[in-house]
Structure formats: structure tokens, C-alpha cells
N, C-alpha and C. Protein backbone atom coordinates (compact mmCIF):
# COMPACT_ATOMS: atom_id res chain seq x y z
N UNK A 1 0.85 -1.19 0.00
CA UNK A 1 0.00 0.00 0.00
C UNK A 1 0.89 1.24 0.00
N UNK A 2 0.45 2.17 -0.61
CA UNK A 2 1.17 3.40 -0.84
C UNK A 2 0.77 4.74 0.18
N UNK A 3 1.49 5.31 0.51
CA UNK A 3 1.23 6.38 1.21
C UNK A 3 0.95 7.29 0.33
N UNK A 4 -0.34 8.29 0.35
CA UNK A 4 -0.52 9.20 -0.27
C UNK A 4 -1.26 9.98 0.58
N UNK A 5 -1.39 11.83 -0.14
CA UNK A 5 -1.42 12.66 0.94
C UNK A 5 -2.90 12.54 1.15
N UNK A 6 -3.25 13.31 1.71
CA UNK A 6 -4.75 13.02 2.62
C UNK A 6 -5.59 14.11 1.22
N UNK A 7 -4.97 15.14 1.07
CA UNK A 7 -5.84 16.07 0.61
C UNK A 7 -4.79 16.20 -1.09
N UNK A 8 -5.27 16.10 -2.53
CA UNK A 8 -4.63 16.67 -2.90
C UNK A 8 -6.26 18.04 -3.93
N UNK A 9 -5.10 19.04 -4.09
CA UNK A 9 -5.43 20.21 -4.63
C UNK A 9 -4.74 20.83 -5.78
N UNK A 10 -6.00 20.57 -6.65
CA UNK A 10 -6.10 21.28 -7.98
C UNK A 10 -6.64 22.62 -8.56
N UNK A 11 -6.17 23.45 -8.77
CA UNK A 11 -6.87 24.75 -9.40
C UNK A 11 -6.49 25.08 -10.58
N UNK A 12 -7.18 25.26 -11.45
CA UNK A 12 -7.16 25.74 -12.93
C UNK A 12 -7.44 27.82 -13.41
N UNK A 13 -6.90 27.78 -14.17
CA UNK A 13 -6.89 29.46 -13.84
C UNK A 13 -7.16 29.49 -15.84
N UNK A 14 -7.80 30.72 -16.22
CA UNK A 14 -7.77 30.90 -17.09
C UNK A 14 -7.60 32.70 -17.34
N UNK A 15 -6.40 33.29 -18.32
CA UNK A 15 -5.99 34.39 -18.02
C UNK A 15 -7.13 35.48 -18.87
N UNK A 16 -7.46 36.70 -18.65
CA UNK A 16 -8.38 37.32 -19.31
C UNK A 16 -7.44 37.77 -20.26
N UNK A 17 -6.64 38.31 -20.35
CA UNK A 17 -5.56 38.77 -21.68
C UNK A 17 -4.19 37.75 -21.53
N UNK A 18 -3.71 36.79 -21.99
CA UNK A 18 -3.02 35.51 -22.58
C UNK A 18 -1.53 36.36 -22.17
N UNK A 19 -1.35 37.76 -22.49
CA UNK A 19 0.25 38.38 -22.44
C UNK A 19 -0.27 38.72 -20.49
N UNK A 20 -0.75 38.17 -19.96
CA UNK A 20 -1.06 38.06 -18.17
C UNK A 20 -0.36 36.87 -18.14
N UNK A 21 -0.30 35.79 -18.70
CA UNK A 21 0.15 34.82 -18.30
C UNK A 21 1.68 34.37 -17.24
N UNK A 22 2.34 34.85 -17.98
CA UNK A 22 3.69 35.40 -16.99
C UNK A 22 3.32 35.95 -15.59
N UNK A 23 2.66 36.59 -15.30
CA UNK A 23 2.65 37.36 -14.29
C UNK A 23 1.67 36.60 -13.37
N UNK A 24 0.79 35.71 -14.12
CA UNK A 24 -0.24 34.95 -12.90
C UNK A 24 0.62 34.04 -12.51
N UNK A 25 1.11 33.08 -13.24
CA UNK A 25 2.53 31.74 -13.10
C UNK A 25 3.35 32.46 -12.03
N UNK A 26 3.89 33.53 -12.28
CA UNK A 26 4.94 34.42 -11.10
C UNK A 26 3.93 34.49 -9.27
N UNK A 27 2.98 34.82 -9.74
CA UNK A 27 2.40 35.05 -8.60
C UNK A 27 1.29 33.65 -7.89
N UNK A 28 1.13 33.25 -8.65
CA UNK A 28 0.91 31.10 -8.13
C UNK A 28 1.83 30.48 -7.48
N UNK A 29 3.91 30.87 -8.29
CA UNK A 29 4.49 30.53 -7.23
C UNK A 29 4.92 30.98 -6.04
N UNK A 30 4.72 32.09 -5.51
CA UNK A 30 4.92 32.37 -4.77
C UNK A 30 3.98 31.90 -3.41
N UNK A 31 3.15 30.95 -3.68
CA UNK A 31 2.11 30.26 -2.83
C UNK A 31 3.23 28.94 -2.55
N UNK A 32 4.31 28.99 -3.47
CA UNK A 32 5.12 27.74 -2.65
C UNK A 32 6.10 28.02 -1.72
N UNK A 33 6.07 29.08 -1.16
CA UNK A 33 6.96 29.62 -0.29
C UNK A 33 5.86 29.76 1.07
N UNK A 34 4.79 29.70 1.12
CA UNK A 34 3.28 28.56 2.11
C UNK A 34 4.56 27.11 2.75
N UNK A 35 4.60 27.29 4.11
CA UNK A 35 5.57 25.81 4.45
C UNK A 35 4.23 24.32 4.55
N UNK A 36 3.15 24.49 4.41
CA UNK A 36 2.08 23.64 4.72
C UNK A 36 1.82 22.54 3.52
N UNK A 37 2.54 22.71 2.46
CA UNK A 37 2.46 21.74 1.46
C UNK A 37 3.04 20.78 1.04
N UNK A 38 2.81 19.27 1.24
CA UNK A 38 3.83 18.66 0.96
C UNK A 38 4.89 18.41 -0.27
N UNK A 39 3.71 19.25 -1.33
CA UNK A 39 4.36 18.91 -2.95
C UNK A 39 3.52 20.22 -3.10
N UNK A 40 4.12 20.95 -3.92
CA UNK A 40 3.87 22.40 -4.52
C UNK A 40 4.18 22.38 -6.21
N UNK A 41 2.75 22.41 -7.17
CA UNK A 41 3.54 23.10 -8.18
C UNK A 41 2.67 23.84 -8.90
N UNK A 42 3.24 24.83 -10.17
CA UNK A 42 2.16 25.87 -10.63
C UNK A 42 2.94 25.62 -12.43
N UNK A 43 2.06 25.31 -13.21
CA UNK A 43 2.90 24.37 -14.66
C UNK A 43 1.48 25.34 -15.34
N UNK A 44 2.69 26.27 -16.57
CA UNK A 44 1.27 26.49 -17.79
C UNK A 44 0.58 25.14 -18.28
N UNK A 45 -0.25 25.45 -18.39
CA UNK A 45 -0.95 24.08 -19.55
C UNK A 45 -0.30 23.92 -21.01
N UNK A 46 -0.17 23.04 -21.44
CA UNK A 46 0.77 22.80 -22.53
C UNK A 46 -0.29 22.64 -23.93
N UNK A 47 -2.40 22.75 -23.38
CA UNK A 47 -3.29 22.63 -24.03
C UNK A 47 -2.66 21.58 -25.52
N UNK A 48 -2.11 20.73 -24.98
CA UNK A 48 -2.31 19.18 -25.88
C UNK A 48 -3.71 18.84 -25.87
N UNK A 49 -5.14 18.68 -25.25
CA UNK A 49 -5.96 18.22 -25.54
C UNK A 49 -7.12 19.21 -26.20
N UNK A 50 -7.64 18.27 -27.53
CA UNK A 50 -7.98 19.45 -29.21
C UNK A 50 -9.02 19.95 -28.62
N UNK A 51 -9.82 19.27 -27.22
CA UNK A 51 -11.47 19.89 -27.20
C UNK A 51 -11.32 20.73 -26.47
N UNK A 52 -10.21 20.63 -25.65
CA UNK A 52 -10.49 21.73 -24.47
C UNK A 52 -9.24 22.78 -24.20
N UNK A 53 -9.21 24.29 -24.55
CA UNK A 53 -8.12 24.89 -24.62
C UNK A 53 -8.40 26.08 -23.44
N UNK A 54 -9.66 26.52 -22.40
CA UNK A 54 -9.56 27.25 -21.93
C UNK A 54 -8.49 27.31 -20.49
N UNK A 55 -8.07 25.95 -19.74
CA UNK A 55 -7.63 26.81 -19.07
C UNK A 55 -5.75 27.02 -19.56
N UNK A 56 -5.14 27.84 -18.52
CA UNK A 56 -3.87 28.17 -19.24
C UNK A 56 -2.63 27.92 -17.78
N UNK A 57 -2.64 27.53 -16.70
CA UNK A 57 -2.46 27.90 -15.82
C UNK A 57 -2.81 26.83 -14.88
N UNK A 58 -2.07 25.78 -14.19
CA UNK A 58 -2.47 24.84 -13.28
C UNK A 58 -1.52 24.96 -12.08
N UNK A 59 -2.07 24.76 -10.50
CA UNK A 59 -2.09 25.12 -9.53
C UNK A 59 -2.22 23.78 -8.64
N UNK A 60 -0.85 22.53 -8.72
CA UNK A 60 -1.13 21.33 -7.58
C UNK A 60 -0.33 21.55 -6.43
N UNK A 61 -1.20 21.28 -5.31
CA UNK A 61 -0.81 20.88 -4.34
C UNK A 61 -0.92 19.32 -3.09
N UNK A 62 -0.02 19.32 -2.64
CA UNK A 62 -0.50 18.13 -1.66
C UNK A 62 -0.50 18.24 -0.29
N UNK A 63 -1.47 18.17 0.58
CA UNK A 63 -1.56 18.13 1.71
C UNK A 63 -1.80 17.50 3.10
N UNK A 64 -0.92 17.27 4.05
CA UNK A 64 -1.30 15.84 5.07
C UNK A 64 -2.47 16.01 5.30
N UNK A 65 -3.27 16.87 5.49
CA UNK A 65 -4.16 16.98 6.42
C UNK A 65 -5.34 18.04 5.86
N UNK A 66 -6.87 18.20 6.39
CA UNK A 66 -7.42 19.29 5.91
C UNK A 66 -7.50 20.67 6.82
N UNK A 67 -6.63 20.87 8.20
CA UNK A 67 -5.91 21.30 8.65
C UNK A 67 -4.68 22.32 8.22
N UNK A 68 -4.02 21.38 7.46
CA UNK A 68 -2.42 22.16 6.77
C UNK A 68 -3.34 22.58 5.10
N UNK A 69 -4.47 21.90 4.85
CA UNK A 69 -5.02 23.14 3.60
C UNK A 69 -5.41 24.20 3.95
N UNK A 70 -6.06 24.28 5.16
CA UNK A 70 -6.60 25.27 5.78
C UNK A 70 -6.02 26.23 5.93
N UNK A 71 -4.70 25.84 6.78
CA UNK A 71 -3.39 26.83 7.43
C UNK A 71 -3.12 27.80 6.01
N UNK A 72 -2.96 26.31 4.87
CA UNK A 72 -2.48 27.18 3.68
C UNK A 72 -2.84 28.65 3.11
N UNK A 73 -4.24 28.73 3.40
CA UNK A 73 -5.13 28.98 2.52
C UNK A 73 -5.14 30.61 3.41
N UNK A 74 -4.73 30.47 4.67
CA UNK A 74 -5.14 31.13 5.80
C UNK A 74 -3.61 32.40 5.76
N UNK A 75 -2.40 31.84 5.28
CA UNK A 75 -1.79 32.18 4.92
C UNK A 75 -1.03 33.62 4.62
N UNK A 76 -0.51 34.94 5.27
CA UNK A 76 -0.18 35.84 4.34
C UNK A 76 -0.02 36.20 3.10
N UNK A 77 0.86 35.19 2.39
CA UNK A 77 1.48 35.00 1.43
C UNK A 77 0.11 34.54 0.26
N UNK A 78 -0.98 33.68 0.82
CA UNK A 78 -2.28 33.25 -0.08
C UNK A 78 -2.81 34.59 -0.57
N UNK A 79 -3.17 35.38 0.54
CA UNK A 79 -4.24 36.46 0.69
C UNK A 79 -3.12 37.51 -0.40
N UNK A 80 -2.06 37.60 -0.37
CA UNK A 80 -1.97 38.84 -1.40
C UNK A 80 -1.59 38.29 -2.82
N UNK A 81 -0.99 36.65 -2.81
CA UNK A 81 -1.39 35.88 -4.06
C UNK A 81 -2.61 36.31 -5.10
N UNK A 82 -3.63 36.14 -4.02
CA UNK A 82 -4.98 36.50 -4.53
C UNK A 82 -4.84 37.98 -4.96
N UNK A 83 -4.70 39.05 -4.42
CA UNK A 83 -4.61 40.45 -4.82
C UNK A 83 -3.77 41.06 -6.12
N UNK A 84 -2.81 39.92 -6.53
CA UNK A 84 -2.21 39.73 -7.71
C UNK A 84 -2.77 39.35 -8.66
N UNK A 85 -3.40 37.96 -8.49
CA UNK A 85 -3.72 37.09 -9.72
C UNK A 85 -5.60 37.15 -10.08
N UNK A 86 -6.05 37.49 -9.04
CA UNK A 86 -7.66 37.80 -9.42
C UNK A 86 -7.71 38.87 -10.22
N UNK A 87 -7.30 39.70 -10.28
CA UNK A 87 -7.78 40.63 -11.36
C UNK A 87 -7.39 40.08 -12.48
N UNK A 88 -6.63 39.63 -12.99
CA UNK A 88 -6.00 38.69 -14.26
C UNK A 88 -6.63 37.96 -14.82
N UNK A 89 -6.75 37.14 -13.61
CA UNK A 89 -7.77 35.63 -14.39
C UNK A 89 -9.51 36.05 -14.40
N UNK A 90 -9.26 35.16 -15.37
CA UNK A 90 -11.13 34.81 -15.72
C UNK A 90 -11.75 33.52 -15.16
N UNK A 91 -11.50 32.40 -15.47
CA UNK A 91 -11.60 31.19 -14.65
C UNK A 91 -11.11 30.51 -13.95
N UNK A 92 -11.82 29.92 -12.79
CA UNK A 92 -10.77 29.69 -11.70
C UNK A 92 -11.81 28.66 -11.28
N UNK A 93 -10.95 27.40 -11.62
CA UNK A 93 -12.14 26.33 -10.75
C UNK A 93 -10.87 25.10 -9.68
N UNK A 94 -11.84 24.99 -8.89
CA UNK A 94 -10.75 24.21 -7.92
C UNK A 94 -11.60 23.36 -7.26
N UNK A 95 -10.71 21.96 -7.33
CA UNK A 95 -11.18 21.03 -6.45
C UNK A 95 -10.13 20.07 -5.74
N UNK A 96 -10.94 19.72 -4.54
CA UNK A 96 -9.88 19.20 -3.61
C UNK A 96 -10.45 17.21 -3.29
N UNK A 97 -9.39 16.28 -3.55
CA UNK A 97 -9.91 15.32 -3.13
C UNK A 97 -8.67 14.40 -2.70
């Protein structure tokens, strides 16, 4: 049996002007400097698949606990993440399982 984390977390971002892109990626990683994650990463989409090209921008994380997502989320460093990259993006869907 494999150990795996309790919580993992996905968010998808889609940029309202495409030349944002740089600057949302810049400001996603800086959510890995958050000590609450066991695996941190923020990867453009490489949109290889033909049906679906909106989002641009992916956001994984892994977490022991729903506790240390919490902490994450709770964060300094989250809260002005957000003050960066919300005005930018257009879609933003996230799920945690």
C-alpha cells in the first residue's frame, strides 16, 4: 500500500488577456513559499488536448491533512497571491480530493 497525501489540490486558472500569463505563473508561485504543502507546483498548460483549450495555468498541491489546507489557505502569502492574480484571471475552478 502506498502512502498518499490526505488532501490533494487542484486549481485551474484561465488568463483574461493571454500576455497576463507570466505574471499569474509568477504570482501562483509564490504560494510555494506557504511551508504547509507537501508537494507544490504551478505548470502552464501545454493545451495538448484538441477539445479543451480554456484553461492556461495549473495550480497542484499536496496536503497531510485538511488542517495544513486550511493553514495554507489562511496564509499571508495566499491572501496577497490572490490580490495579484484575481484581477488577471477569468476562470478559476478548484477542487480538492
Amino acid at each position: 500500500m502506498t502512502n498518499r497525501p490526505a488532501i490533494r489540490h487542484i486549481v485551474f486558472f484561465s488568463a483574461k488577456d493571454k500576455a497576463d500569463i507570466p505574471t499569474i505563473v509568477a504570482g501562483l508561485r509564490e504560494l510555494g513559499k506557504i511551508p504547509h504543502s507537501d508537494v507544490f507546483e504551478v505548470r502552464e498548460n501545454t493545451k495538448g488536448d484538441a477539445w479543451s483549450a480554456e484553461v492556461d495555468v495549473i495550480v497542484y498541491g499536496e496536503f497531510a491533512s485538511d488542517e495544513a489546507l486550511a493553514a495554507y489557505k489562511a496564509h499571508p502569502i495566499y491572501a496577497h497571491a490572490i490580490t495579484v492574480v484575481k484581477p488577471l484571471r477569468d476562470l478559476r475552478i478548484a477542487a480538492d480530493f
